[in-house]
Protein backbone atom coordinates (compact mmCIF):
# COMPACT_ATOMS: atom_id res chain seq x y z
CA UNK A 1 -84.41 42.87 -69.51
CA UNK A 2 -86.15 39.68 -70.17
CA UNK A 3 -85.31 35.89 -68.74
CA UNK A 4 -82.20 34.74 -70.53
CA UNK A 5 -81.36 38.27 -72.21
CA UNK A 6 -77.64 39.20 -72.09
CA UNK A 7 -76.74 41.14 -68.84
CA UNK A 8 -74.58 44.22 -68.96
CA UNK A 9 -71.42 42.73 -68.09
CA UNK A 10 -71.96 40.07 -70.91
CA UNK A 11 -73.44 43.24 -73.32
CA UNK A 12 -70.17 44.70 -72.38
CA UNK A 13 -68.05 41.92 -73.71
CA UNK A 14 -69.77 40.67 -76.72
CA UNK A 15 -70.76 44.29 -78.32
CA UNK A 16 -66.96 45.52 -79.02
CA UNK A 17 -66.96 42.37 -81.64
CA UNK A 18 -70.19 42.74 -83.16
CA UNK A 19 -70.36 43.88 -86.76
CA UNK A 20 -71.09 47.74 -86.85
CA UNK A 21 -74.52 49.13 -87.79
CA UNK A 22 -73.70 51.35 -90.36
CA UNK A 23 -73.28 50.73 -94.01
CA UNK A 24 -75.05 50.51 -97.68
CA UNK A 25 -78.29 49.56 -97.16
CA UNK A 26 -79.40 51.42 -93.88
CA UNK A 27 -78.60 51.07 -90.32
CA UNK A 28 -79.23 47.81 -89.04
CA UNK A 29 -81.85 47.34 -86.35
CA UNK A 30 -80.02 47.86 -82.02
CA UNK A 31 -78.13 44.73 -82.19
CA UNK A 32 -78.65 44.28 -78.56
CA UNK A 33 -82.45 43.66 -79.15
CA UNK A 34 -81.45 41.61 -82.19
CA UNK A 35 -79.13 39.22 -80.07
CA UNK A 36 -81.37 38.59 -77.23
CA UNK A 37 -84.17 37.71 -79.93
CA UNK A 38 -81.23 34.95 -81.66
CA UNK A 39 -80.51 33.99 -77.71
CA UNK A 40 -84.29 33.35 -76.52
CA UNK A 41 -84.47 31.32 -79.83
CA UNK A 42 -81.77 29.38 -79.22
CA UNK A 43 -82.23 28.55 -75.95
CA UNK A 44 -86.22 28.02 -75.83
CA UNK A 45 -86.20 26.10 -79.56
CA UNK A 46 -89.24 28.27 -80.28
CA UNK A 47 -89.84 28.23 -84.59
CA UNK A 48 -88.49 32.08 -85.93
CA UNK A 49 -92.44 33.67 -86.51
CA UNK A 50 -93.29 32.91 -82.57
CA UNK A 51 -90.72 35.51 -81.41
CA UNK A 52 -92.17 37.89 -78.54
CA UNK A 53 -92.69 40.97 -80.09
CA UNK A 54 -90.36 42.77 -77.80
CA UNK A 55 -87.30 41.49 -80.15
CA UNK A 56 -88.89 43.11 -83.25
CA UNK A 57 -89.75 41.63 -86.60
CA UNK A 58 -88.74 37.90 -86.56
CA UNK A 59 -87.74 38.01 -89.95
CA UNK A 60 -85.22 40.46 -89.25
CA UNK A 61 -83.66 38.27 -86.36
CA UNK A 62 -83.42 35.44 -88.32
CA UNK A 63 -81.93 36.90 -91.26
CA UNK A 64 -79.38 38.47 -88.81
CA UNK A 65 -78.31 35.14 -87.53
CA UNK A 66 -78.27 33.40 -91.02
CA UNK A 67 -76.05 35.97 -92.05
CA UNK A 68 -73.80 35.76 -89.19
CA UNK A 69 -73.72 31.64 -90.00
CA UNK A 70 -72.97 32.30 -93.41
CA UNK A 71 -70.20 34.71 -93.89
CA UNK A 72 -68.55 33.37 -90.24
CA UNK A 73 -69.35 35.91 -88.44
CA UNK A 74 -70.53 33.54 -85.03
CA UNK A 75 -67.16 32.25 -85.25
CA UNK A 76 -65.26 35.74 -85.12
CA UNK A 77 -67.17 36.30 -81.81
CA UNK A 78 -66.37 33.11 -80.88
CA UNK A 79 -61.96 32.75 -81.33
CA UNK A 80 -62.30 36.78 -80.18
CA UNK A 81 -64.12 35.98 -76.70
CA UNK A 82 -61.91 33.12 -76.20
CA UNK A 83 -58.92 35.59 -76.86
CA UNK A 84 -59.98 37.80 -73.89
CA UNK A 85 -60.22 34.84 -71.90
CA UNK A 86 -56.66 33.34 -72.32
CA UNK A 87 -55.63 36.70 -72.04
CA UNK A 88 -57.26 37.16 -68.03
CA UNK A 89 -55.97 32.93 -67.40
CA UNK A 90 -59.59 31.71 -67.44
CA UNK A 91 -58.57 29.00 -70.10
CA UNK A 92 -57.30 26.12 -68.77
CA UNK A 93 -55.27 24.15 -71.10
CA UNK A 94 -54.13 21.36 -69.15
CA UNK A 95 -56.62 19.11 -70.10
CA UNK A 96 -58.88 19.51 -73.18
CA UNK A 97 -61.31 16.83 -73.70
CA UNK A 98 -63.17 15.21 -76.84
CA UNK A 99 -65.91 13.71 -77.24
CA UNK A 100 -68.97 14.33 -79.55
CA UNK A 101 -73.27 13.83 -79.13
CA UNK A 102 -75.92 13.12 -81.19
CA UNK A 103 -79.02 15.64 -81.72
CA UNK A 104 -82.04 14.34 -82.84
CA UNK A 105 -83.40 16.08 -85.99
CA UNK A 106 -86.91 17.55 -85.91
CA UNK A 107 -89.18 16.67 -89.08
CA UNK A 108 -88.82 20.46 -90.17
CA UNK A 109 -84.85 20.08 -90.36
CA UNK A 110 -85.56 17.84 -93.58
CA UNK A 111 -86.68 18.82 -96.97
CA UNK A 112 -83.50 21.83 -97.48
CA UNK A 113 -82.88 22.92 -101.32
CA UNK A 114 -80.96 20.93 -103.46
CA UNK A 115 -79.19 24.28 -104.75
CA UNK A 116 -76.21 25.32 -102.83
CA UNK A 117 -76.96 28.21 -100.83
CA UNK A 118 -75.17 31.60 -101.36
CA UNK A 119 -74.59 34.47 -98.88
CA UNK A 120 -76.71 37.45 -99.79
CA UNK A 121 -75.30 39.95 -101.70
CA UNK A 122 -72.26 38.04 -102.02
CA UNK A 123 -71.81 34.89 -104.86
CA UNK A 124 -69.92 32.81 -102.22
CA UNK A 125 -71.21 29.51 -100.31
CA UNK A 126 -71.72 29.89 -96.63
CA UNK A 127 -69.31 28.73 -95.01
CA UNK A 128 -69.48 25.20 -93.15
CA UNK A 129 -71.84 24.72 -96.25
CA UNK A 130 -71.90 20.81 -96.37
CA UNK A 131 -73.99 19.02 -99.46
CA UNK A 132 -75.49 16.65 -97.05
CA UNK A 133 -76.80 19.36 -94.42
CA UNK A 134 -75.10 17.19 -91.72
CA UNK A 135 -78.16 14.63 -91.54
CA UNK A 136 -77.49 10.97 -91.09
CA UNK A 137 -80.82 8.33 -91.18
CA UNK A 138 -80.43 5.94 -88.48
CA UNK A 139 -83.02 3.21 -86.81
CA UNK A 140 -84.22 6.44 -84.63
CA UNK A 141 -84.35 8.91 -87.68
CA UNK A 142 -82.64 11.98 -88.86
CA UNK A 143 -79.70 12.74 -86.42
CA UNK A 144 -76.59 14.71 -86.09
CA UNK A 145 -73.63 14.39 -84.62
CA UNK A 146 -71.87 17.55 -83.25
CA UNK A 147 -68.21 16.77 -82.04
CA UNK A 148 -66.25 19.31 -80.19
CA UNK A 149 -63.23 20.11 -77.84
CA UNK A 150 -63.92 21.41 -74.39
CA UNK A 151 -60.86 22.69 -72.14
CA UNK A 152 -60.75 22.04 -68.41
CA UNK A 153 -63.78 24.83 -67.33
CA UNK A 154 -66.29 23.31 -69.21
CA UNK A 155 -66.56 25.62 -72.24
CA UNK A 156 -66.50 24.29 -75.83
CA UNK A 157 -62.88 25.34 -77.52
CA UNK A 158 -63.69 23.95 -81.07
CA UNK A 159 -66.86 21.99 -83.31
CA UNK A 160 -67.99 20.34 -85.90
CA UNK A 161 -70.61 18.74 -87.25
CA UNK A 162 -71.31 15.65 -89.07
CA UNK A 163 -74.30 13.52 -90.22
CA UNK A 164 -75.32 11.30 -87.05
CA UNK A 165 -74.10 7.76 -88.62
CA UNK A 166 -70.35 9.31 -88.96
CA UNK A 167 -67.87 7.93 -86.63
CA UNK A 168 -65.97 9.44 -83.55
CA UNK A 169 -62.43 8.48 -84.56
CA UNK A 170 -61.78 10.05 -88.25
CA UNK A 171 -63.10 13.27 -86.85
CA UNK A 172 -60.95 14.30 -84.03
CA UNK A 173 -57.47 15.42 -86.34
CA UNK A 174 -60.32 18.12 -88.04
CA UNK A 175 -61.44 19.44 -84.34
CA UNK A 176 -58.28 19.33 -82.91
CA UNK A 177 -57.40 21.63 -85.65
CA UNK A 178 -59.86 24.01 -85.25
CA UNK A 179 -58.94 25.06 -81.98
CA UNK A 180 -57.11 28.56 -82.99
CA UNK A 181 -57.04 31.14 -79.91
CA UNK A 182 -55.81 34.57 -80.72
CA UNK A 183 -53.01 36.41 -79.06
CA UNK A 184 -54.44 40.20 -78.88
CA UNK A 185 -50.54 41.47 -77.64
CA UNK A 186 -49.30 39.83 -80.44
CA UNK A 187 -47.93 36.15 -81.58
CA UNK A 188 -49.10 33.34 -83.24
CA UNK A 189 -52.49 31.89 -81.85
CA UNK A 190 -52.63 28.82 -79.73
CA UNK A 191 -53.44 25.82 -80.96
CA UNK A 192 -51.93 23.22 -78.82
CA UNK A 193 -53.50 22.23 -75.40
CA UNK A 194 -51.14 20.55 -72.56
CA UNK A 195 -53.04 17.41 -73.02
CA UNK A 196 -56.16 15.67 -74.78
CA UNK A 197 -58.52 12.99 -73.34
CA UNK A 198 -60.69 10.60 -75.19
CA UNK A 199 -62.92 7.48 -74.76
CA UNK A 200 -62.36 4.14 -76.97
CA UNK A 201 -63.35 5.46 -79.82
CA UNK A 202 -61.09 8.23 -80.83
CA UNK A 203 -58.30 5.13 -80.40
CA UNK A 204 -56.78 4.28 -83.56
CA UNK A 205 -52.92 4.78 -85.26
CA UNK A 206 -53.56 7.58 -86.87
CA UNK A 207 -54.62 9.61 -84.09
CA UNK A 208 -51.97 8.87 -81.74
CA UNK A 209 -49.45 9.64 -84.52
CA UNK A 210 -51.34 12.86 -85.27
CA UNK A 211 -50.47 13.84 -81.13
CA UNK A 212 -47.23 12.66 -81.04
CA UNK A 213 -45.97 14.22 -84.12
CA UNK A 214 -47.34 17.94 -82.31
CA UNK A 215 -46.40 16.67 -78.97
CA UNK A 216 -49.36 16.00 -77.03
CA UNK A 217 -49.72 14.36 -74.61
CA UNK A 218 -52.89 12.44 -74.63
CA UNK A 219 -54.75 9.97 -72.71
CA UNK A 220 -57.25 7.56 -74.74
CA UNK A 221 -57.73 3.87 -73.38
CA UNK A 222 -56.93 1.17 -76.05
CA UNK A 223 -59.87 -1.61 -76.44
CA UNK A 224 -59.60 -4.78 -76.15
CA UNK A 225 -59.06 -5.82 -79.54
CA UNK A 226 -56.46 -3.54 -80.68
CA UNK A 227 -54.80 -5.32 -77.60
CA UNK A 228 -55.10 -8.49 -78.54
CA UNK A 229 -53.96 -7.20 -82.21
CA UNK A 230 -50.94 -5.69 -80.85
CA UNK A 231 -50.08 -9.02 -78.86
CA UNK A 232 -50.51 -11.08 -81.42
CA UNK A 233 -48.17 -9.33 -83.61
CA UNK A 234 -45.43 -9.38 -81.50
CA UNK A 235 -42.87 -6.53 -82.24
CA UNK A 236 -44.02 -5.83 -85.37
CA UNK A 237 -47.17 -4.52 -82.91
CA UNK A 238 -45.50 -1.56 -81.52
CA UNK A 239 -45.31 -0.61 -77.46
CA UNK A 240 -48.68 -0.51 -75.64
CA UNK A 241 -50.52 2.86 -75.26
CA UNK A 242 -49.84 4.30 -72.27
CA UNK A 243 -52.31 5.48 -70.07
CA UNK A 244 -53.32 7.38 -66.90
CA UNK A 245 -56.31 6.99 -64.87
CA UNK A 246 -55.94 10.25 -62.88
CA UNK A 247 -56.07 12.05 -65.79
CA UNK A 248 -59.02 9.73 -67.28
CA UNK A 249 -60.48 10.80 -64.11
CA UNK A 250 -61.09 14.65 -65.83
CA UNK A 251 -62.97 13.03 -68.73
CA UNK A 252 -66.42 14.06 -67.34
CA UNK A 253 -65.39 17.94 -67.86
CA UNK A 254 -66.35 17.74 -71.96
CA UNK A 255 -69.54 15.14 -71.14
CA UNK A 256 -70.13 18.90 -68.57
CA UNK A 257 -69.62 20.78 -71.18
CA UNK A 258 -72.01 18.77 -73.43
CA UNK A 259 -74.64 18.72 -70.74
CA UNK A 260 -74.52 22.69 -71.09
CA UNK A 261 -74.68 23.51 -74.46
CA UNK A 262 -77.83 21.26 -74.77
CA UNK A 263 -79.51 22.89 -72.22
CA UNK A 264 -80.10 25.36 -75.34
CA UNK A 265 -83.61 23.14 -76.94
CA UNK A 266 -82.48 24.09 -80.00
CA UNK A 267 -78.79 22.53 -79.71
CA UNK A 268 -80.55 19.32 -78.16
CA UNK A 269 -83.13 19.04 -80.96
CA UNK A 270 -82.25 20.24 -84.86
CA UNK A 271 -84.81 22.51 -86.23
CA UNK A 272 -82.89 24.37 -88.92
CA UNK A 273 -82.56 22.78 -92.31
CA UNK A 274 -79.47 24.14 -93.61
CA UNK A 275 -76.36 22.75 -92.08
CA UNK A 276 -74.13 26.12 -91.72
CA UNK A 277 -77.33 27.70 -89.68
CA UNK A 278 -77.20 24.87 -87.45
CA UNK A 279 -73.41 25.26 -86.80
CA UNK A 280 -74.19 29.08 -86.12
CA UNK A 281 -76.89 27.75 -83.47
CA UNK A 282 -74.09 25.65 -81.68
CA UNK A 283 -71.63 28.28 -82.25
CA UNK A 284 -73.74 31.17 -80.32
CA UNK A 285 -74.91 28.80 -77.80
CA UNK A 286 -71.03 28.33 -76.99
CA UNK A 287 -70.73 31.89 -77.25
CA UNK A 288 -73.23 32.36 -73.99
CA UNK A 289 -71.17 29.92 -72.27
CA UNK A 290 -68.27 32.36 -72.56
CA UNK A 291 -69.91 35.16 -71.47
CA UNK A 292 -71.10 33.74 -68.60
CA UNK A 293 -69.00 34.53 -65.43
């Protein structure tokens, strides 16, 4: 077993919700190997054809994980590790956090086909396809912005991502929604955490309306001029925000769990041109968090 490689215990988790190896086509190559090559990628930033030869033929690794981007399988893995988690109480939902960062795009994440992409064998787009690949040109380049959910151990519950130049604000009702836990005895899956956290800029109307209309409590500071706003319409302004600074306090838990999925290079810097494969990246790097004990 190499540095980084999955251990048993994590083997043990992840392989009962791996795709099986048999089918049209062939048997697929150990998809043990095949992970740790995605895995070593991911977390070293290395380009595809400098692979050690110990995880095969590149091209089949890559081709594995494009796949899984595509047709959704990364997020499968994802919801069903996170199942198995709520179900032993290691997810705590008393406070999940938002916030998002910015990765800085390497020159070789530009220059992606005009044509939409299609999953092989299959005449459907990939899924978390987007026409603008999820780059944004700012004074420092080609970034992107990844915005996610992390709950109160440090581990990313939900993502998306977004060109770099996109705001914070319009972006948390869509990530919010995408945290969808499965119940494996049975039941609808969870979607609502205890409570949600947020800087300045995930203050506006809309939001606050979104989380009191599913009865959420939230804590998100109100800036100075939507104070001054609110004064100077008098009652037609509304109550002021409420807020809590012991609960403010737990903020730093999603900047954690930021601060760990970039340790993966390839998270931290974009290499892959194709938005959905990029997503899969993040995705799989959350994965690892899971698995982790």
């Amino acid at each position: 077993m190499g540095r980084g490689d999955l251990t048993n215990r994590e083997w043990s988790l992840l392989e009962p919700h791996l795709p099986p190896r048999g089918g049209r086509g062939g048997r697929w190559n150990d998809h043990r190997i095949v992970v740790n090559g995605i895995l070593f990628r991911i977390r070293t930033g290395v380009p595809w054809r400098d692979l050690p030869e110990r995880y095969g033929s590149w091209k089949t690794v890559y081709e594995r994980h494009r796949r899984w981007s595509a047709d959704g399988t990364w997020d499968r893995i994802l919801h069903a590790v996170q199942a198995e988690a709520d179900l032993a109480g290691r997810i705590d939902w008393s406070m999940v956090g938002i916030d998002s960062t910015s990765c800085r795009a390497h020159q070789h994440a530009a220059g992606a086909r005009k044509a939409r992409p299609r999953i092989p064998k299959k005449r459907t787009t990939p899924r978390h396809h987007r026409p603008d690949e999820g780059l944004g040109r700012s004074r420092g380049g080609l970034t992107s912005k990844i915005h996610l959910a992390g709950e109160g151990g440090c581990r990313p519950m939900a993502l998306l991502l977004t060109p770099g130049q996109w705001g914070d604000a319009p972006q948390m009702v869509e990530v919010l929604d995408r945290i969808r836990v499965p119940r494996p005895l049975g039941g609808r899956p969870r979607t609502r955490p205890d409570h949600v956290s947020g800087d300045k800029a995930y203050s506006s109307r809309r939001n606050r309306r979104y989380l009191r209309r599913r009865h959420i409590r939230h804590t998100i500071p109100e800036p100075k001029d939507q104070r001054a706003n609110r004064r100077r319409k008098g009652r037609g302004g509304g109550r002021p925000a409420g807020f809590d600074r012991d609960h403010y306090r737990r903020r730093n838990e999603v900047e954690r769990t930021i601060n760990r999925l970039k340790n993966s290079r390839a998270v931290a810097t974009r290499y892959d041109k194709r938005a959905y494969v990029f997503h899969g990246t993040v995705t799989a790097a959350a994965i690892r968090l899971w698995l982790r004990q």
